[in-house]
C-alpha atoms as a PDB file:
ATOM      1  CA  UNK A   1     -26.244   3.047  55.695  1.00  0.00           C
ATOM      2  CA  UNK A   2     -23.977   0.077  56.170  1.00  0.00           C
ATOM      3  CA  UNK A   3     -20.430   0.105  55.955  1.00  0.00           C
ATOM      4  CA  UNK A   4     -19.881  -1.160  51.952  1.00  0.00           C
ATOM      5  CA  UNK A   5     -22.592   1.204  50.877  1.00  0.00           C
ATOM      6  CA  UNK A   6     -20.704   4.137  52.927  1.00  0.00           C
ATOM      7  CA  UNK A   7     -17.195   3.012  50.717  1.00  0.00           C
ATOM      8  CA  UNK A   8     -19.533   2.975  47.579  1.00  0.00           C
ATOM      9  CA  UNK A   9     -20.523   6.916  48.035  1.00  0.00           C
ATOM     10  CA  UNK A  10     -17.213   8.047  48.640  1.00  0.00           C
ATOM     11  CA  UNK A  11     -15.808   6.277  45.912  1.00  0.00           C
ATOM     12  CA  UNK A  12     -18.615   8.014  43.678  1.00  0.00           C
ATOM     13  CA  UNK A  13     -18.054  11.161  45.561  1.00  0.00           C
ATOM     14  CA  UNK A  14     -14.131  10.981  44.743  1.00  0.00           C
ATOM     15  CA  UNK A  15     -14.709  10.258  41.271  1.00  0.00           C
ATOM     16  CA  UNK A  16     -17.380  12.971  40.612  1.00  0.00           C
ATOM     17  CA  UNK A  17     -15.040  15.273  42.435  1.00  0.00           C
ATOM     18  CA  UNK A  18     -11.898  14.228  39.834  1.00  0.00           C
ATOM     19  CA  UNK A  19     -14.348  14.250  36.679  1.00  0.00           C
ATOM     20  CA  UNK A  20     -15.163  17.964  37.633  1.00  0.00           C
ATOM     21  CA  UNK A  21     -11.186  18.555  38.003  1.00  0.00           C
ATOM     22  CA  UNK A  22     -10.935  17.611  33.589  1.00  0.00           C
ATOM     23  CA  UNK A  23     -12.277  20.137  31.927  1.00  0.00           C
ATOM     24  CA  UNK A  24     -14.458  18.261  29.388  1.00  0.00           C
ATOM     25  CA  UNK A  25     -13.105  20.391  26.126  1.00  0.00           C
ATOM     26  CA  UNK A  26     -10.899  22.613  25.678  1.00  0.00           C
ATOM     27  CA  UNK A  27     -12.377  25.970  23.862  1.00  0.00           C
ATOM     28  CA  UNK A  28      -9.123  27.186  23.309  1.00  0.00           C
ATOM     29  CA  UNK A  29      -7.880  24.224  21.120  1.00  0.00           C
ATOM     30  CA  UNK A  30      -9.379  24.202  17.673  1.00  0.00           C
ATOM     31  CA  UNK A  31      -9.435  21.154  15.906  1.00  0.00           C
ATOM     32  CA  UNK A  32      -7.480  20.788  12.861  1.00  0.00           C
ATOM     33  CA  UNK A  33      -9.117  21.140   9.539  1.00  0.00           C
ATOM     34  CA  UNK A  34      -8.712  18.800   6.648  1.00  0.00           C
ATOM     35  CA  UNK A  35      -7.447  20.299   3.303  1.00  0.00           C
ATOM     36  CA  UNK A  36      -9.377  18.659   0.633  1.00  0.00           C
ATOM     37  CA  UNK A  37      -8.880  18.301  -3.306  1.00  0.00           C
ATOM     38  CA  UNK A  38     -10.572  15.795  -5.589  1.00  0.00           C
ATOM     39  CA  UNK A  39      -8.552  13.974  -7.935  1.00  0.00           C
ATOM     40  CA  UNK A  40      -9.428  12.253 -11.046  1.00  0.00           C
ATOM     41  CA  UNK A  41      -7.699   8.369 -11.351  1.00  0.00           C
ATOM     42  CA  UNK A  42      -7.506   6.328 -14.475  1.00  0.00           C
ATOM     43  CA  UNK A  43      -8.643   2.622 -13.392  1.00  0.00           C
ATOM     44  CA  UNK A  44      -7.013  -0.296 -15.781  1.00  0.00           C
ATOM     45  CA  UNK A  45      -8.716  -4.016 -16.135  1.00  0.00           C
ATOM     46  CA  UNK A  46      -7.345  -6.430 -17.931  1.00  0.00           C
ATOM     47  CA  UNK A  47      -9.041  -9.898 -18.576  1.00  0.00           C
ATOM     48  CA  UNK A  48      -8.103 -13.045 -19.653  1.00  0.00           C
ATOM     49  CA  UNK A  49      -9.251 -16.734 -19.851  1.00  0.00           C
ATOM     50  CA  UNK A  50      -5.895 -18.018 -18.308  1.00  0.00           C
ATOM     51  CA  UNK A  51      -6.149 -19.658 -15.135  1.00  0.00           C
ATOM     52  CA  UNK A  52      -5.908 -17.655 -11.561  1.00  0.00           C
ATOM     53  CA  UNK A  53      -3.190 -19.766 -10.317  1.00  0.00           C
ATOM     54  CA  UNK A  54      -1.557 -19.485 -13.709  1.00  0.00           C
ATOM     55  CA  UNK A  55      -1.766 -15.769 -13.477  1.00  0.00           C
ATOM     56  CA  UNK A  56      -0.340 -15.214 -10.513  1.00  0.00           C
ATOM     57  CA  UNK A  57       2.658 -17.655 -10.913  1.00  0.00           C
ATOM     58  CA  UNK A  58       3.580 -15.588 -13.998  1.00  0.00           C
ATOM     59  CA  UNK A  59       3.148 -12.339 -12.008  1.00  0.00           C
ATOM     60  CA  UNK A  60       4.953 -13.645  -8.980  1.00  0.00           C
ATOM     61  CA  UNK A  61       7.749 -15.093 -11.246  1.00  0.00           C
ATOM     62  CA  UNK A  62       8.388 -11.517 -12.499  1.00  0.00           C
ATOM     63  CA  UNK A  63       9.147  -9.821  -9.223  1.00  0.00           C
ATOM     64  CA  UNK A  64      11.915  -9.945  -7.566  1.00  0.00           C
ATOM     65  CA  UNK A  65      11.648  -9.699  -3.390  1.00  0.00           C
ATOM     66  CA  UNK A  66      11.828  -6.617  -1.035  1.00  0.00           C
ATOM     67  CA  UNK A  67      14.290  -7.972   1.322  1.00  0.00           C
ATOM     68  CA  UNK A  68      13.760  -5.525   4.481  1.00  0.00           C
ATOM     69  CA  UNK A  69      15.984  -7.014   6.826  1.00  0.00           C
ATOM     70  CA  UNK A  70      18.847  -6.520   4.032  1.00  0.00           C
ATOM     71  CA  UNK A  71      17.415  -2.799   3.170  1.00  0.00           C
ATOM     72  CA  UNK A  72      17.582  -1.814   6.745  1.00  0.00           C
ATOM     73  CA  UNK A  73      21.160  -3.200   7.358  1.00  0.00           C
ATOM     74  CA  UNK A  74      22.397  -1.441   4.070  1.00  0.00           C
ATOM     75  CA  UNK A  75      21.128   2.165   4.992  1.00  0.00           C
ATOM     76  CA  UNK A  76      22.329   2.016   8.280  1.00  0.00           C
ATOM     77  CA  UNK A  77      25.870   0.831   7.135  1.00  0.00           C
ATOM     78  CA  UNK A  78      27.377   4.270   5.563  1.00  0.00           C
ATOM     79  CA  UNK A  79      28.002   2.515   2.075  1.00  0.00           C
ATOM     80  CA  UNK A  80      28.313   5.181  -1.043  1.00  0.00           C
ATOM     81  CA  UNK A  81      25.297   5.400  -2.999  1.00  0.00           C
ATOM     82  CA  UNK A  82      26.649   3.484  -5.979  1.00  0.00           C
ATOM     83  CA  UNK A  83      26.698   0.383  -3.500  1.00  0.00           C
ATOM     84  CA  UNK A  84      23.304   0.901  -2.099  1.00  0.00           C
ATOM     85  CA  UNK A  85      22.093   0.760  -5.467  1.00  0.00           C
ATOM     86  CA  UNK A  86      23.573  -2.105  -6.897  1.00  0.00           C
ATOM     87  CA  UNK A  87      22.545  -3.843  -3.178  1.00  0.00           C
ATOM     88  CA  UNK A  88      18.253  -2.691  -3.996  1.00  0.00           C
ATOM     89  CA  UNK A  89      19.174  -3.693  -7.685  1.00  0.00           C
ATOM     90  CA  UNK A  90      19.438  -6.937  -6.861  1.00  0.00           C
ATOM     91  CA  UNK A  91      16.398  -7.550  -5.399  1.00  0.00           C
ATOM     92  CA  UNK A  92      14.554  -6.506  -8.748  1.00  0.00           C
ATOM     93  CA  UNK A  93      13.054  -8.836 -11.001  1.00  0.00           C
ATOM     94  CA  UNK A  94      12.554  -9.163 -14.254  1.00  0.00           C
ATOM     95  CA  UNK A  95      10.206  -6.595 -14.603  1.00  0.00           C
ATOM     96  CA  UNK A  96      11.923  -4.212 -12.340  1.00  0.00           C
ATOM     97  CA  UNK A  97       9.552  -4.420  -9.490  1.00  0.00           C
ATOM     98  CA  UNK A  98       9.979  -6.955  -6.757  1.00  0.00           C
ATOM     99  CA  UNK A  99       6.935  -7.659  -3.908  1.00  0.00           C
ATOM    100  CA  UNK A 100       6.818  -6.261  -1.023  1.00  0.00           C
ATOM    101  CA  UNK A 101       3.533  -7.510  -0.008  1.00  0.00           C
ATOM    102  CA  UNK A 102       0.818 -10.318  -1.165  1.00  0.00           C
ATOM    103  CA  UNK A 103      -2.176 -10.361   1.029  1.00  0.00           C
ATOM    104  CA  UNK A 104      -4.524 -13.451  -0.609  1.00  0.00           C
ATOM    105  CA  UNK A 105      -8.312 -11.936   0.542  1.00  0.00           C
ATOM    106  CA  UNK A 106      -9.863 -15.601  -1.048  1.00  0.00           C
ATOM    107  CA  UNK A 107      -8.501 -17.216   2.683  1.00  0.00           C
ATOM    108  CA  UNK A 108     -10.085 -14.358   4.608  1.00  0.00           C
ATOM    109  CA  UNK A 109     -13.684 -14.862   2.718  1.00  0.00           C
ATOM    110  CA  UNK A 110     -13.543 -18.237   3.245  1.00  0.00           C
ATOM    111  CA  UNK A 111     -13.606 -17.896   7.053  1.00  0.00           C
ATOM    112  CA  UNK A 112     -17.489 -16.338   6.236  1.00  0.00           C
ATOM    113  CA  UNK A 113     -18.096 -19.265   3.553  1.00  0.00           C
ATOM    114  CA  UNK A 114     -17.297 -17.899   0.525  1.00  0.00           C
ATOM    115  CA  UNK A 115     -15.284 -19.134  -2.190  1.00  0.00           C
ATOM    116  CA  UNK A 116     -13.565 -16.280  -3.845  1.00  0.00           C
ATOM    117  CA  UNK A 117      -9.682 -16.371  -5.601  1.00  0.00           C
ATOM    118  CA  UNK A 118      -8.743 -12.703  -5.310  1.00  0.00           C
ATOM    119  CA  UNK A 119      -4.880 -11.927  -4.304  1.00  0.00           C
ATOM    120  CA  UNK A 120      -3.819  -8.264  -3.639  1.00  0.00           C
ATOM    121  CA  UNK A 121      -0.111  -7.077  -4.498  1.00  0.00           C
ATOM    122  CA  UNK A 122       2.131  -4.595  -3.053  1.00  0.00           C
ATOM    123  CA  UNK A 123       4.636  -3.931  -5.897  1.00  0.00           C
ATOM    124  CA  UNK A 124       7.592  -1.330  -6.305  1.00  0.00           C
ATOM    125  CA  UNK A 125      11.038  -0.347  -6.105  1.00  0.00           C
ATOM    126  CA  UNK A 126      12.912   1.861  -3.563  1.00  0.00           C
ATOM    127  CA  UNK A 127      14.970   3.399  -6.618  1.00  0.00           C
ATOM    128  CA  UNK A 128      11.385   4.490  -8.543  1.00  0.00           C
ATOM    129  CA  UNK A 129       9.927   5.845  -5.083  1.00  0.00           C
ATOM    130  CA  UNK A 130      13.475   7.380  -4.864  1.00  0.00           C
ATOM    131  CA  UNK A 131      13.520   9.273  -8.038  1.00  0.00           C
ATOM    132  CA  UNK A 132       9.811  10.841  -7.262  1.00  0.00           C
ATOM    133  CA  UNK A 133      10.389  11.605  -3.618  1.00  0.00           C
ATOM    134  CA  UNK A 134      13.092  13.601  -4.056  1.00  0.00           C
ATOM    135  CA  UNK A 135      10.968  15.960  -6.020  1.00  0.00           C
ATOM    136  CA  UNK A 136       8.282  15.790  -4.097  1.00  0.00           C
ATOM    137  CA  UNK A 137       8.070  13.965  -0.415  1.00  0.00           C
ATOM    138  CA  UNK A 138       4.167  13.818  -0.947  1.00  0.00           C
ATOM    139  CA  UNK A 139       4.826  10.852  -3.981  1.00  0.00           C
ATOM    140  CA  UNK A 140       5.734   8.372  -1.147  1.00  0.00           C
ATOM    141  CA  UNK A 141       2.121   7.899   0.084  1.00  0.00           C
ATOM    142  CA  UNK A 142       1.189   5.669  -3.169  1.00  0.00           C
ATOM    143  CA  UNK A 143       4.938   3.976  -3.001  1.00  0.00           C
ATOM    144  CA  UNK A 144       4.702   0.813  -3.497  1.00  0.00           C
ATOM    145  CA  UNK A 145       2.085   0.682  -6.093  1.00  0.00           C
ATOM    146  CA  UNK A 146      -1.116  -1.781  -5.534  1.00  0.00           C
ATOM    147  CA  UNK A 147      -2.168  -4.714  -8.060  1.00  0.00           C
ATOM    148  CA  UNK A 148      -5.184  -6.690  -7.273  1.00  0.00           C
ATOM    149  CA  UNK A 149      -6.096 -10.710  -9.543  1.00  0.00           C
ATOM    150  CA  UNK A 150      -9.523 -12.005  -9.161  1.00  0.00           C
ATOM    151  CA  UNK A 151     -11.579 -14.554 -11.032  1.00  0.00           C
ATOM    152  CA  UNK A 152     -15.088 -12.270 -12.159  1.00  0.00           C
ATOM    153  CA  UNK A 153     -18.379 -13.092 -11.940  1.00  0.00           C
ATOM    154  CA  UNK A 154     -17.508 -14.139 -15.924  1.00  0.00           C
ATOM    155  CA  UNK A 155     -15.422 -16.807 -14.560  1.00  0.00           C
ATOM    156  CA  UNK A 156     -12.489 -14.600 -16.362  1.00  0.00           C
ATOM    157  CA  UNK A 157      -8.742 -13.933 -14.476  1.00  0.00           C
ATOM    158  CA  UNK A 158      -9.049 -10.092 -14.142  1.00  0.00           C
ATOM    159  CA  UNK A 159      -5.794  -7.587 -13.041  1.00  0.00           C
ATOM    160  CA  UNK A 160      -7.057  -4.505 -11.695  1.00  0.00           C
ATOM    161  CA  UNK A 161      -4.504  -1.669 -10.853  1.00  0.00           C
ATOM    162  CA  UNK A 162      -4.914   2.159 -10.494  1.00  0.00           C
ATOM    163  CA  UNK A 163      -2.219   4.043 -13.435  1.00  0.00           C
ATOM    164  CA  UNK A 164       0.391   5.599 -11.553  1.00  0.00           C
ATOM    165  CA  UNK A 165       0.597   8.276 -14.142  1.00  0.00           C
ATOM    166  CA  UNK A 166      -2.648   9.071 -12.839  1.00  0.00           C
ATOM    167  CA  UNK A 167      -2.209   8.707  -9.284  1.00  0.00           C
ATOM    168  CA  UNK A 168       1.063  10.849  -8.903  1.00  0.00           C
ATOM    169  CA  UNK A 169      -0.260  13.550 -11.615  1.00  0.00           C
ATOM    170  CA  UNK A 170      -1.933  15.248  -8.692  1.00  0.00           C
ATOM    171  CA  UNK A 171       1.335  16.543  -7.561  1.00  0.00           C
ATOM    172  CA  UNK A 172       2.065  18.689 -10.881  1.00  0.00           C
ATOM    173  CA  UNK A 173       5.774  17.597 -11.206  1.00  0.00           C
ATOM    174  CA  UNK A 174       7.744  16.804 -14.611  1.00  0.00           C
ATOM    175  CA  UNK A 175       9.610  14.732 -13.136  1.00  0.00           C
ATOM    176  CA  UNK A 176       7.395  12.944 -10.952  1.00  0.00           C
ATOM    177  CA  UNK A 177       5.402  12.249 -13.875  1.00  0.00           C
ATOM    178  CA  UNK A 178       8.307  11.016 -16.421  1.00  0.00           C
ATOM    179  CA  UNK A 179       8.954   8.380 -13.568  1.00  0.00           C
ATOM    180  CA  UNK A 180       5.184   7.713 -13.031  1.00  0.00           C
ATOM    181  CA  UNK A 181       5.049   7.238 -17.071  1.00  0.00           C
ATOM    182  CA  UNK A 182       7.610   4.621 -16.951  1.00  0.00           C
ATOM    183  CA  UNK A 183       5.844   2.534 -13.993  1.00  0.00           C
ATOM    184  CA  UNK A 184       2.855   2.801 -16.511  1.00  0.00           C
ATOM    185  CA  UNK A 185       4.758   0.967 -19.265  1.00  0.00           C
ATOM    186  CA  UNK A 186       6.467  -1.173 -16.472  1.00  0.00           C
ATOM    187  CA  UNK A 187       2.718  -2.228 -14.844  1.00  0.00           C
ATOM    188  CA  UNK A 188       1.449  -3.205 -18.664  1.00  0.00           C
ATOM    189  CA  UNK A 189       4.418  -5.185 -19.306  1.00  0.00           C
ATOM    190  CA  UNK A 190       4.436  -7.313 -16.306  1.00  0.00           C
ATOM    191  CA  UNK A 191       0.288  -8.325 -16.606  1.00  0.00           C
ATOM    192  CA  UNK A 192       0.941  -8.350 -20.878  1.00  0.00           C
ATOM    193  CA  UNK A 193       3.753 -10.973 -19.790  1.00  0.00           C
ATOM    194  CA  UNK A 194       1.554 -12.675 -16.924  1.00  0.00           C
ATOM    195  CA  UNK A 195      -1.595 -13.242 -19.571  1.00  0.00           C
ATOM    196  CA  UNK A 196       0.430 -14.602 -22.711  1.00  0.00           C
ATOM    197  CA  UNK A 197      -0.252 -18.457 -23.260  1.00  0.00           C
END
């Protein structure tokens, strides 16, 4: 045996020796186990023959912007709650919401050649997530709320969303859903708004 085939079985020896020193599971430690419940969700489509950039320039116009620089500085500055308020406030727009995210999926197929408008919002308000939090922490998972704009196979400007009334129902609350019905109304007016001529 020559000398690098010598350091080559005692590097396998040393490593076989410190595999055996891991024990490969641990019997002891269960996994945890998923609780699951199925939910029912209410889907909403609305169509239109206005134009996809037209569309989303009225949406877009609507929404006022999530400024998270400014949100961070104002809850770590001790400010009263009236203050913090009137600070989120202003970052609505018109339609109460403002946009905390716009991811635009049409650049991402074209890197694979396809030509596809499709834009997906993140839409919300701190003070909404606020008011259903508070009743019940599990509400924040679907805060902000989602909007998706395509052009169909029908050539038509479609605004998909999933009603929040039906999302946040899950969680049995009366006051989860009285805020949940008012994002309903909220979500209708803004894409009623974005698809008038």
């Amino acid at each position: 045996m020559n000398l690098s085939a010598a350091r080559l079985a005692a590097i396998v020896a040393l490593l076989a020796a410190s595999l055996g020193a891991v024990p490969a599971s641990r019997a002891d430690e269960s996994a945890p186990t998923p609780s699951v419940t199925a939910t029912s969700v209410t889907h909403v489509n609305f169509k239109s023959p206005k134009p996809f950039d037209a569309v989303i320039a009225a949406i877009e116009k609507q929404l006022g912007k999530f400024d998270a620089q400014a949100y961070g500085a104002i809850m770590k500055t001790p400010l009263n709650p009236a203050e913090v308020e009137s600070k989120i406030h202003a970052m609505e727009g018109t339609s109460g919401f403002m946009l905390f995210a716009m991811r635009d999926h049409g650049q991402l197929l074209a890197l694979k050649g396809k030509q596809a408008s499709v834009k997906q919002y993140e839409i919300g308000n701190p003070l909404f997530a606020m008011e259903m939090t508070r009743e019940d922490l599990r509400a924040g998972e679907y805060a902000p709320l989602r909007i998706c704009v395509y052009v169909g196979e029908d050539q038509l400007t479609h605004v998909d969303y999933d009603l929040p009334s039906s999302i946040f129902g899950r969680f049995k609350s009366a006051q989860v859903d009285k805020v949940a019905k008012g994002l309903d109304e909220k979500l209708e007016a803004l894409i009623a708004n974005a698809l008038k001529n």
